[in-house]
N, C-alpha and C. Protein backbone atom coordinates (compact mmCIF):
# COMPACT_ATOMS: atom_id res chain seq x y z
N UNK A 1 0.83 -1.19 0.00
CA UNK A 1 0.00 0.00 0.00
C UNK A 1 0.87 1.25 0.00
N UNK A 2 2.00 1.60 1.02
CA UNK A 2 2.67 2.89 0.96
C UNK A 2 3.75 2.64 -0.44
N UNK A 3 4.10 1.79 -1.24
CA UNK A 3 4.68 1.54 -2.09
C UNK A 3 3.70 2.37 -3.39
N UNK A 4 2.11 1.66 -3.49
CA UNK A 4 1.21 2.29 -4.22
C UNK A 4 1.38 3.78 -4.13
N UNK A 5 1.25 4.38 -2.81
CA UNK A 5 0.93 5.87 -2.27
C UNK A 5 1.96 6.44 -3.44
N UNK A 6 3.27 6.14 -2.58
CA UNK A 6 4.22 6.57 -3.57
C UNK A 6 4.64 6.64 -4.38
N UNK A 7 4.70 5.39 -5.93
CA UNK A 7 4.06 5.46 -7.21
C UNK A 7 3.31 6.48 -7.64
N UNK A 8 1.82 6.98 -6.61
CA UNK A 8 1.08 7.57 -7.42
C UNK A 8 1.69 9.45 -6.93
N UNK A 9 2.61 9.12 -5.41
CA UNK A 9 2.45 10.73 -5.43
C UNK A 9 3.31 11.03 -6.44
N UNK A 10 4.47 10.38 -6.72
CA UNK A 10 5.54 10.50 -7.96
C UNK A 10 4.77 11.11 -8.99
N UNK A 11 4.34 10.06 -9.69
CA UNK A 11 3.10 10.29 -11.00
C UNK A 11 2.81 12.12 -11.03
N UNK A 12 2.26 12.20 -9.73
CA UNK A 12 1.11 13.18 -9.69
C UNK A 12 1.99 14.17 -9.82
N UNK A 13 3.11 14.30 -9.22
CA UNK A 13 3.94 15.16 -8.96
C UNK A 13 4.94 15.54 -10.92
N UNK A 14 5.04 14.65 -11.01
CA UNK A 14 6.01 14.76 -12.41
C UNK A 14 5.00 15.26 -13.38
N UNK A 15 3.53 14.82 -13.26
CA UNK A 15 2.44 15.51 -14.17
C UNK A 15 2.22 16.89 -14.23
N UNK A 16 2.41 17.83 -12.41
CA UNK A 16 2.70 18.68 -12.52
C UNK A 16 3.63 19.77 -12.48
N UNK A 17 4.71 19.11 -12.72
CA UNK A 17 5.98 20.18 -12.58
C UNK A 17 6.15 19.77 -14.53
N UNK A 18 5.62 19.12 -15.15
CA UNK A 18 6.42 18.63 -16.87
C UNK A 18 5.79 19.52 -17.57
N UNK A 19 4.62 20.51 -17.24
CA UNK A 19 3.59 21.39 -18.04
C UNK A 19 2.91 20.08 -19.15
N UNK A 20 2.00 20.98 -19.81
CA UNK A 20 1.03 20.21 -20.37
C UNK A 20 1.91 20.13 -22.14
N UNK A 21 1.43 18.97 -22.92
CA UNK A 21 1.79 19.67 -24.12
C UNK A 21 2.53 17.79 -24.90
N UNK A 22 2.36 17.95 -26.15
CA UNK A 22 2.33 16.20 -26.79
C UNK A 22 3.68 16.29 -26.83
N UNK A 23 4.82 17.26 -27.07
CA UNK A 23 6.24 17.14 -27.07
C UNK A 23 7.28 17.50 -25.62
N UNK A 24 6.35 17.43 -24.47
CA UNK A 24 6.96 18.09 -23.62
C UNK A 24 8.51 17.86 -23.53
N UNK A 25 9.11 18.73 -22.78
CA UNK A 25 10.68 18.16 -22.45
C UNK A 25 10.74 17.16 -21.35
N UNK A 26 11.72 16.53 -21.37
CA UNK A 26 12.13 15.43 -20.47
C UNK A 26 12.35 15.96 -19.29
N UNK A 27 12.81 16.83 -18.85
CA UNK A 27 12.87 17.85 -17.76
C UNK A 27 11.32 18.45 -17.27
N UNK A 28 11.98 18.77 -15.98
CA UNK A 28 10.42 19.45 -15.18
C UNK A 28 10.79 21.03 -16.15
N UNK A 29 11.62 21.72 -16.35
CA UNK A 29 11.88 23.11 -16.95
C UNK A 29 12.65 22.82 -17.59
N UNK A 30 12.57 23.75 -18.96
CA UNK A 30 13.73 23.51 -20.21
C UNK A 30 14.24 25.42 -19.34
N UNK A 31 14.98 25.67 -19.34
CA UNK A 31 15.32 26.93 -19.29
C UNK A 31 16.35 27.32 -19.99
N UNK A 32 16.28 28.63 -20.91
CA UNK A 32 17.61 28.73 -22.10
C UNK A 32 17.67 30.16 -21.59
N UNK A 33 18.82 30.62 -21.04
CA UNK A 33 19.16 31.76 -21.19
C UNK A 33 20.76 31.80 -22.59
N UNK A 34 20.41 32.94 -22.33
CA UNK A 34 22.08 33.63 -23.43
C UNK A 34 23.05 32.90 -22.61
N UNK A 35 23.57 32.39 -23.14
CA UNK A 35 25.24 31.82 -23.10
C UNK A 35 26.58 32.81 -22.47
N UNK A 36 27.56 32.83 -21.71
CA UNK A 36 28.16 34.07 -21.42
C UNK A 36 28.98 34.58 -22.76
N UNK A 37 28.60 35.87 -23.41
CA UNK A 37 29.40 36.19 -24.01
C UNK A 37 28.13 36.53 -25.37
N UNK A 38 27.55 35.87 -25.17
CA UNK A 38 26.63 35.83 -26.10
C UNK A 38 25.13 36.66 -25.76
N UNK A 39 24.59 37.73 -26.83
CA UNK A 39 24.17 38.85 -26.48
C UNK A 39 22.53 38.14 -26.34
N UNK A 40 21.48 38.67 -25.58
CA UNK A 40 20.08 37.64 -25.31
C UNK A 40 19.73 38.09 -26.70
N UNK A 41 18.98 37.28 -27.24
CA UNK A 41 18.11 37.70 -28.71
C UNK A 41 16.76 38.43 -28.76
N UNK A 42 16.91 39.59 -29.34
CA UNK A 42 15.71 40.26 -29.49
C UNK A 42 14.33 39.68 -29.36
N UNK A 43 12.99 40.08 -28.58
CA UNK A 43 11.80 39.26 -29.20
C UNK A 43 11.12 39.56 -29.83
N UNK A 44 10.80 38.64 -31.17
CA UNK A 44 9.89 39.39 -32.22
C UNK A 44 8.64 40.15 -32.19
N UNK A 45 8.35 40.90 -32.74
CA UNK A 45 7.00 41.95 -32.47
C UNK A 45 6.14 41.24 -32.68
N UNK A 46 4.72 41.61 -32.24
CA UNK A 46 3.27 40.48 -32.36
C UNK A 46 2.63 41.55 -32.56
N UNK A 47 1.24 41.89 -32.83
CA UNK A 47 0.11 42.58 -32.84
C UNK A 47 -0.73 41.22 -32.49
N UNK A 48 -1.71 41.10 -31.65
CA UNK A 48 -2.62 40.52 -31.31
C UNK A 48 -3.94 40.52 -30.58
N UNK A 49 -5.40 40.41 -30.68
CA UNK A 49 -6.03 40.65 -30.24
C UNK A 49 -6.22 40.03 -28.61
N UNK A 50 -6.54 41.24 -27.85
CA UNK A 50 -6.88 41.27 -26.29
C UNK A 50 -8.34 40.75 -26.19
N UNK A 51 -8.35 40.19 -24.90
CA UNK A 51 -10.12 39.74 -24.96
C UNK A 51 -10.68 40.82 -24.72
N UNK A 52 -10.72 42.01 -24.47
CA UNK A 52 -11.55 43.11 -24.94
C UNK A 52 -11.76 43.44 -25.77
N UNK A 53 -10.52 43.38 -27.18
CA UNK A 53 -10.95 43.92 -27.89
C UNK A 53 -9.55 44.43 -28.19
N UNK A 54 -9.07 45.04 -27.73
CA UNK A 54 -7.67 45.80 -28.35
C UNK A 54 -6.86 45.17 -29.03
N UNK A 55 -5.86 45.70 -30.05
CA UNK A 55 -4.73 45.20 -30.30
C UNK A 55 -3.91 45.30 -29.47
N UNK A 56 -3.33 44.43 -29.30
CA UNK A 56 -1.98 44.68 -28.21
C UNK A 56 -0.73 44.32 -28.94
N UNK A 57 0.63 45.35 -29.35
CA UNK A 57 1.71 45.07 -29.73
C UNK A 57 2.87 44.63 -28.68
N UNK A 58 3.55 43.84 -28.53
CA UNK A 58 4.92 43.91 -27.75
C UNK A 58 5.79 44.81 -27.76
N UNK A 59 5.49 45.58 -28.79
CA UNK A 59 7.05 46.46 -28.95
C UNK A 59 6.61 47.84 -28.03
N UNK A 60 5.05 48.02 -27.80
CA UNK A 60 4.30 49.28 -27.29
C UNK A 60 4.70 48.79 -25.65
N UNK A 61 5.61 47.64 -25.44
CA UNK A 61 6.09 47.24 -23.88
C UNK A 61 7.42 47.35 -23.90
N UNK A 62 8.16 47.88 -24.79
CA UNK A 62 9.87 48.11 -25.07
C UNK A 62 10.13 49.21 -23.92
N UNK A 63 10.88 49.30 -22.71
CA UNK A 63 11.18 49.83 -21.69
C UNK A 63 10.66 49.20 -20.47
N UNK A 64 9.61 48.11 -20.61
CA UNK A 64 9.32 47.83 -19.33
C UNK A 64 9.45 46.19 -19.45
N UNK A 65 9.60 45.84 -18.27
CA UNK A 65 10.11 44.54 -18.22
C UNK A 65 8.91 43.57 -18.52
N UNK A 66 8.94 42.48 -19.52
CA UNK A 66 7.64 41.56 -20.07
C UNK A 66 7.67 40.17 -19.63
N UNK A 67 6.65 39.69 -19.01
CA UNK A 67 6.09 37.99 -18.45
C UNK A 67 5.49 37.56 -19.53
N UNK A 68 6.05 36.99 -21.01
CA UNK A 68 5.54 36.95 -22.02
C UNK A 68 4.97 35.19 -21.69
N UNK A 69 3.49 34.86 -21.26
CA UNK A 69 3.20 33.49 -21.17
C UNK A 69 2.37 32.90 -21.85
N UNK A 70 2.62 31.72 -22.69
CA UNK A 70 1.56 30.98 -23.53
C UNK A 70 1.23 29.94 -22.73
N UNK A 71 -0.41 29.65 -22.83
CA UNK A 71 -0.59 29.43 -22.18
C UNK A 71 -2.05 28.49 -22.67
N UNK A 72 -2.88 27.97 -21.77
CA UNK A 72 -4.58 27.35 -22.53
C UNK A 72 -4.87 27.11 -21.21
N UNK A 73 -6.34 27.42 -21.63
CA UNK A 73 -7.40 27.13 -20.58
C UNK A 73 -7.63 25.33 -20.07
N UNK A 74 -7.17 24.58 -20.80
CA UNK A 74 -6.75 23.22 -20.21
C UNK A 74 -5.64 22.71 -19.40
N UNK A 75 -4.57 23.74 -19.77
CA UNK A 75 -3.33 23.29 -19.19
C UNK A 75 -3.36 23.30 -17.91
N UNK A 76 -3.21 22.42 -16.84
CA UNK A 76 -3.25 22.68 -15.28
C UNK A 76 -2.30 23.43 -14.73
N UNK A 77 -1.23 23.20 -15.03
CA UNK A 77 0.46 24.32 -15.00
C UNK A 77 -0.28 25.64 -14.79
N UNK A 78 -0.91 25.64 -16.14
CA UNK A 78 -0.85 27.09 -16.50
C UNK A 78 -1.73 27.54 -15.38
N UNK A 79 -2.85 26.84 -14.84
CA UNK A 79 -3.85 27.45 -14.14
C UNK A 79 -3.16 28.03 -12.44
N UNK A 80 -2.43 26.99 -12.08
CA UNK A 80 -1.80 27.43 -11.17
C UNK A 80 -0.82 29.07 -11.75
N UNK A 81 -0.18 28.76 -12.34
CA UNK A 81 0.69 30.43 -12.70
C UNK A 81 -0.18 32.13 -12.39
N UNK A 82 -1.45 31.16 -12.88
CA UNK A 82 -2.69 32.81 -13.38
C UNK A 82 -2.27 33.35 -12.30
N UNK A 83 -3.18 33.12 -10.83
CA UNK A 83 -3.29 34.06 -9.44
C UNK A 83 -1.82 34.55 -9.54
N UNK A 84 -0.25 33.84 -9.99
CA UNK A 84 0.58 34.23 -9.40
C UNK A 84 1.27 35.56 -10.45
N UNK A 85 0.51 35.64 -11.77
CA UNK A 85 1.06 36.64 -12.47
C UNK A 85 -0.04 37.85 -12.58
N UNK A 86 -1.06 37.58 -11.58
CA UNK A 86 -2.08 38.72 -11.80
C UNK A 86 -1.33 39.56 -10.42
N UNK A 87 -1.03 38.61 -9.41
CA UNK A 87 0.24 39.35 -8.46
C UNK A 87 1.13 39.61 -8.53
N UNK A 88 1.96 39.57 -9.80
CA UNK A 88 3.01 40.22 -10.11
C UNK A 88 2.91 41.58 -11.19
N UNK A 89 1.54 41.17 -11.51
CA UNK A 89 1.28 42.89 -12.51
C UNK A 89 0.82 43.98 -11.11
N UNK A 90 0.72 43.08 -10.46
CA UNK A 90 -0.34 44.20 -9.21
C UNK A 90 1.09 44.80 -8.33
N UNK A 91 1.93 43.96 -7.84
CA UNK A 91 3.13 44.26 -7.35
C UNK A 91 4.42 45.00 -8.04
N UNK A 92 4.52 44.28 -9.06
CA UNK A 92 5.58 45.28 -10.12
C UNK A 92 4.95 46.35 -10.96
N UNK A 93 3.89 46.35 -11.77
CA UNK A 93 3.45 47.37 -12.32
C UNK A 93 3.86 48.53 -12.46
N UNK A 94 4.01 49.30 -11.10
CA UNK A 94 4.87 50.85 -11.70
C UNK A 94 6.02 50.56 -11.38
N UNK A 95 6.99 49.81 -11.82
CA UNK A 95 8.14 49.60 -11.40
C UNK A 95 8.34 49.17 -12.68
N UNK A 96 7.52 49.39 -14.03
CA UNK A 96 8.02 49.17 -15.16
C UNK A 96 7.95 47.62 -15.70
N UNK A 97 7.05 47.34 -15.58
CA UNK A 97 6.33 45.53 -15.69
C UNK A 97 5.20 45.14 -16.20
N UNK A 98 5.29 44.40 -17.16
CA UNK A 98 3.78 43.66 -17.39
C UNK A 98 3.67 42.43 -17.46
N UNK A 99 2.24 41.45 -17.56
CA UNK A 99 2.33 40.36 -18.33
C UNK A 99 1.77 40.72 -19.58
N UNK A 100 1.84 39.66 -20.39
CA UNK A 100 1.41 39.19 -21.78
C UNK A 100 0.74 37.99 -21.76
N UNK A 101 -0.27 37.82 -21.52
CA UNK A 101 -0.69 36.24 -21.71
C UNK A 101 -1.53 35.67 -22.88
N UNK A 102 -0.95 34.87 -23.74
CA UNK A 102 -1.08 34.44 -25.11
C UNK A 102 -1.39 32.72 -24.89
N UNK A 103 -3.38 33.02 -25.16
CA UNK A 103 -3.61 31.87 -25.03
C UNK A 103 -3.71 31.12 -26.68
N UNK A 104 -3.49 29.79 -26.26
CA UNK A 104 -3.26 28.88 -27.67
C UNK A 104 -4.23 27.66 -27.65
N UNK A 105 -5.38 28.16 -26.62
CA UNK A 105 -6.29 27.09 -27.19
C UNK A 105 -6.99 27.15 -28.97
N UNK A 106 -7.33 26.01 -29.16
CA UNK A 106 -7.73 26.37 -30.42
C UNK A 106 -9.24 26.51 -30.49
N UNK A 107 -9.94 25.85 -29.79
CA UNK A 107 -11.16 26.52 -29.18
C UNK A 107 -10.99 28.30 -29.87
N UNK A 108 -10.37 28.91 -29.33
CA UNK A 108 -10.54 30.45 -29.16
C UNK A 108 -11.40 31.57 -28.12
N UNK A 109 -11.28 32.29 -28.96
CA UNK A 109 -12.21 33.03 -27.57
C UNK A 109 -13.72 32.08 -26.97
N UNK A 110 -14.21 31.31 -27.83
CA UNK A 110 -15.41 30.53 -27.23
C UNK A 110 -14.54 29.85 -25.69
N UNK A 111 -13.42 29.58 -25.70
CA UNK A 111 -13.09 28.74 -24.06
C UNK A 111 -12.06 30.49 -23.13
N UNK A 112 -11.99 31.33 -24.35
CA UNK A 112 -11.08 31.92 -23.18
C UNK A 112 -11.81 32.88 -22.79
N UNK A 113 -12.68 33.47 -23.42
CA UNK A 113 -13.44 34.89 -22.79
C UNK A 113 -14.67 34.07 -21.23
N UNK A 114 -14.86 33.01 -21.40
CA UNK A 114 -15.69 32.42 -19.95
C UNK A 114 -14.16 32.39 -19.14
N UNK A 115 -13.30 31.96 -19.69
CA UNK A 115 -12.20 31.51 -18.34
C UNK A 115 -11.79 33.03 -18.10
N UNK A 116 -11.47 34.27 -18.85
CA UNK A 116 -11.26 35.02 -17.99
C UNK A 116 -12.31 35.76 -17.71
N UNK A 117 -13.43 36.04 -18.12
CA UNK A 117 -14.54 36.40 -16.83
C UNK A 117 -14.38 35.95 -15.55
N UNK A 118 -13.72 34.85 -15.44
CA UNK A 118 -13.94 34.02 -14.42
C UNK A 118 -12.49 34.60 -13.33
N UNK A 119 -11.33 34.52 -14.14
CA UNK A 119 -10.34 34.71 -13.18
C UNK A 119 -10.20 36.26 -13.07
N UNK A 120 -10.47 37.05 -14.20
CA UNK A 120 -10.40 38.72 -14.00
C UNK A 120 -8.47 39.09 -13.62
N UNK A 121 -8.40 39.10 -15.11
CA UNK A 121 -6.47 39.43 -14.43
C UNK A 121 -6.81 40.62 -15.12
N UNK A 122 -5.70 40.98 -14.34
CA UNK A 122 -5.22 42.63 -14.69
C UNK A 122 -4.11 43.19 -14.87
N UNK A 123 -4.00 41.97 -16.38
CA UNK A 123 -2.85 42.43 -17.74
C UNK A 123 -4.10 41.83 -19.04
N UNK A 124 -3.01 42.32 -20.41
CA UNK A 124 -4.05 41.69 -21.29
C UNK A 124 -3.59 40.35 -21.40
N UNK A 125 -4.75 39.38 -21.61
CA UNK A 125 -4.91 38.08 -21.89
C UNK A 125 -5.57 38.16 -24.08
N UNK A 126 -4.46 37.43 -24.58
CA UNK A 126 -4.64 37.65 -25.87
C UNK A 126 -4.69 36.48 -26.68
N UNK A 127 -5.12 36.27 -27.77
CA UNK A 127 -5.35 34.75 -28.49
C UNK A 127 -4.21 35.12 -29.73
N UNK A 128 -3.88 33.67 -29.42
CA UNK A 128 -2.51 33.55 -30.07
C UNK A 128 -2.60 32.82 -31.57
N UNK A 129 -2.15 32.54 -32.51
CA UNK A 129 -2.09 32.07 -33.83
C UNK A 129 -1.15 31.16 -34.18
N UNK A 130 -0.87 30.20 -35.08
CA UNK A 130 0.07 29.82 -35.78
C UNK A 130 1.17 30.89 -35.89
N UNK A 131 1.09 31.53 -36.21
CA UNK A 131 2.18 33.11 -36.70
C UNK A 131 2.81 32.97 -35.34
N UNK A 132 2.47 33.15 -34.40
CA UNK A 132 2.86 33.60 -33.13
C UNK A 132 3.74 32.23 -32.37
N UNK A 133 3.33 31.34 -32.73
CA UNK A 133 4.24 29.88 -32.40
C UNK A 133 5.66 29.59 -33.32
N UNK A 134 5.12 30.40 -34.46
CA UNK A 134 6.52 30.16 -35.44
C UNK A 134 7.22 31.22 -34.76
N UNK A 135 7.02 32.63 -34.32
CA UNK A 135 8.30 33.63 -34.03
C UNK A 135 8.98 33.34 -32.96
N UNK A 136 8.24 32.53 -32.31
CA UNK A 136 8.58 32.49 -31.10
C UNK A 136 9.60 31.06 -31.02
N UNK A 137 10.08 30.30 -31.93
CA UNK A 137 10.37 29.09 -32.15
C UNK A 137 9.77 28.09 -32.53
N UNK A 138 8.27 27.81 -32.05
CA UNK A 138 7.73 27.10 -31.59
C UNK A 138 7.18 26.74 -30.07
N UNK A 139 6.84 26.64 -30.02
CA UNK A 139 6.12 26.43 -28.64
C UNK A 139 5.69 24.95 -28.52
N UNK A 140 6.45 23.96 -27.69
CA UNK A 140 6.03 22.60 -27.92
C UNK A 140 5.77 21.92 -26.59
N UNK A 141 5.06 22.87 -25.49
CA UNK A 141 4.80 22.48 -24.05
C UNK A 141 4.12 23.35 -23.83
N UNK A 142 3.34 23.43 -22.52
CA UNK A 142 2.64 24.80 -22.26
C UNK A 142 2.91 24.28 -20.38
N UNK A 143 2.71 25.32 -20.10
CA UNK A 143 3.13 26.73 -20.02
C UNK A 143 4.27 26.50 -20.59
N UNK A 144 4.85 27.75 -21.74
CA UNK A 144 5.90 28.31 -21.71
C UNK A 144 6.15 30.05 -21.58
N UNK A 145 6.96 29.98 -20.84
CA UNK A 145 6.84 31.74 -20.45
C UNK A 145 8.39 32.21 -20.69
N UNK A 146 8.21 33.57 -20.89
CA UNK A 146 9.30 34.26 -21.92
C UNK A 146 10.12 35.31 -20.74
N UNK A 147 10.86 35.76 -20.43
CA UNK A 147 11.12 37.00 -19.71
C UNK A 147 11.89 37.80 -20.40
N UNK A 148 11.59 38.84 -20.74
CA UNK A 148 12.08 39.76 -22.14
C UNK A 148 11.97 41.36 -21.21
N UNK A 149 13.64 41.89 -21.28
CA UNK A 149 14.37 42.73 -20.51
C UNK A 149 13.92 44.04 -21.17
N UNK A 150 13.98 45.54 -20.15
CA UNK A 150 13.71 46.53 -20.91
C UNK A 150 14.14 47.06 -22.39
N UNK A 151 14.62 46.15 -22.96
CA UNK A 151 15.73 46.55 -24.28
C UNK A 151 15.16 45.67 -24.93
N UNK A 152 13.68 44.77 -24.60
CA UNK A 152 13.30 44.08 -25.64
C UNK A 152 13.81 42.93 -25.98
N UNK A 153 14.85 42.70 -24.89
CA UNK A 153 15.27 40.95 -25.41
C UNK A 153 15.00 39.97 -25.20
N UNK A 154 14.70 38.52 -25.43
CA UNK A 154 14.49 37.47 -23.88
C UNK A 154 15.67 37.21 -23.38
N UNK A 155 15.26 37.20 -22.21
CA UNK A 155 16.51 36.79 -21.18
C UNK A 155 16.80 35.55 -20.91
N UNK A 156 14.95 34.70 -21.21
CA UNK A 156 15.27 33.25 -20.38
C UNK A 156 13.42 32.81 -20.93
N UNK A 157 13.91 31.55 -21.09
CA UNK A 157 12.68 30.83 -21.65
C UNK A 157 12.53 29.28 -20.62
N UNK A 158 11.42 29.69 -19.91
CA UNK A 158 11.00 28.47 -19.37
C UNK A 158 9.95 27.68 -20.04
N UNK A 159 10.05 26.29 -19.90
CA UNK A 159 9.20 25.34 -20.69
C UNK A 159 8.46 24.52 -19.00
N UNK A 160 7.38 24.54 -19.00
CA UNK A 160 7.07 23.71 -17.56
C UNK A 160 6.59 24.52 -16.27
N UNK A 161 6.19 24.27 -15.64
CA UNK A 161 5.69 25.25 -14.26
C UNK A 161 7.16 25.24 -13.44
N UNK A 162 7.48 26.59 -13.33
CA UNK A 162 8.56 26.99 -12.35
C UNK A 162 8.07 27.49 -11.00
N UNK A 163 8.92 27.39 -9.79
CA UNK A 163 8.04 28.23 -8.96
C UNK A 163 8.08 29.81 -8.69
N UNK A 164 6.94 29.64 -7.87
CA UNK A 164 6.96 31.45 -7.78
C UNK A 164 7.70 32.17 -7.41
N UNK A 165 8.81 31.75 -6.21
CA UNK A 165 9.91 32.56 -5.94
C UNK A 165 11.13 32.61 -7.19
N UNK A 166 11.14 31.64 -8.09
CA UNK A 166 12.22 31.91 -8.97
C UNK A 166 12.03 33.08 -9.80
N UNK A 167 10.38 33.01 -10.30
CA UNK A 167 9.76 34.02 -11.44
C UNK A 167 9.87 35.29 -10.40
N UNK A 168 9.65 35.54 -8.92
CA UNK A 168 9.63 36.58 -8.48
C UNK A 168 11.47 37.14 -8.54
N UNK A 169 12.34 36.09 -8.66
CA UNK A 169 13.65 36.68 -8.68
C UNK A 169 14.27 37.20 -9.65
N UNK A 170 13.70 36.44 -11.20
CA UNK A 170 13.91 37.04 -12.30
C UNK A 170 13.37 38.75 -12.31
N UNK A 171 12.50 38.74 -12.08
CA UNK A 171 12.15 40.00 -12.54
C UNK A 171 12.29 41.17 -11.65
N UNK A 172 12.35 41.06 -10.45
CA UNK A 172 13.11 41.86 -9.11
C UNK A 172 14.62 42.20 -9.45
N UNK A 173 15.63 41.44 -10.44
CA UNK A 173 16.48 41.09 -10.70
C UNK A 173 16.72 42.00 -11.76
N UNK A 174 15.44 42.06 -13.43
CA UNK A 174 15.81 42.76 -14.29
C UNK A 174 15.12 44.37 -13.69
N UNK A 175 14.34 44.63 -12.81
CA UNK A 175 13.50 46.19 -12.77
C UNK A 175 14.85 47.39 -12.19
């Protein structure tokens, strides 16, 4: 029986630290920063629609530090992250900070405009495209979240649910 327990807390546990996604990485986090010596790479510009309604560009966030996260209303990862990046727009905010959250269900707004009625964040939440998976590399796990420095670069690409004190050090780190 405690042999079972532990089998399944394993399981449960590796299900949620691997993020959701048919290619995930073998790792609980893929994390790629710049290499020493080697300059971080620019992130490409997007225009994309906000669930209100707006366009929202990335480049109209060039000076302030960006939580660029893709993300779906299925992914469990991701659901845990929400509360913790609607507290980091609320905490960093005038300190030159946003999120970006770029959902990739394919549903579309039919699954994301009920899920954020529901959670109410306060950054834009935006629907993402094919276009937007190619600039970005690809995207072959979810959550994957971007951290892209006032100069517009990424700094560091996580693949997988990280925890909250790391994401709170990154960005305490770049403001």
């Amino acid at each position: 029986m405690h042999k079972l327990f532990l089998a399944a807390l394993a399981a449960s546990s590796l299900f949620l630290l691997s993020g959701c996604g048919d290619s995930a990485p073998s790792v609980a986090t893929e994390v790629a920063e710049a290499s020493e010596g080697e300059a971080p790479k620019p992130a490409p510009d997007f225009t994309l629609e906000a669930v209100d309604g707006k366009q929202v560009k990335l480049s109209d966030y060039k000076g302030q530090v960006v939580l660029l996260n893709f993300w779906a209303t299925w992914c469990g990862p991701c659901k845990i992250e929400m509360p913790w990046f609607i507290e980091f727009q609320r905490k960093y905010k005038d300190q030159g900070f946003t999120v970006l959250a770029v959902s990739l269900d394919e549903e579309g707004w039919e699954v994301v405009r009920p899920y954020a009625e529901n959670l109410k964040p306060n950054f834009p939440l935006l629907l993402g495209n094919d276009q937007i998976d190619e600039r970005f590399d690809g995207i072959v796990a979810l959550p994957t979240t971007l951290i892209i420095d006032k100069e517009g670069r990424i700094v560091s690409r996580h693949t997988g649910l990280i925890s909250k004190s790391d994401y709170e050090s990154e960005i305490e780190g770049l403001l």
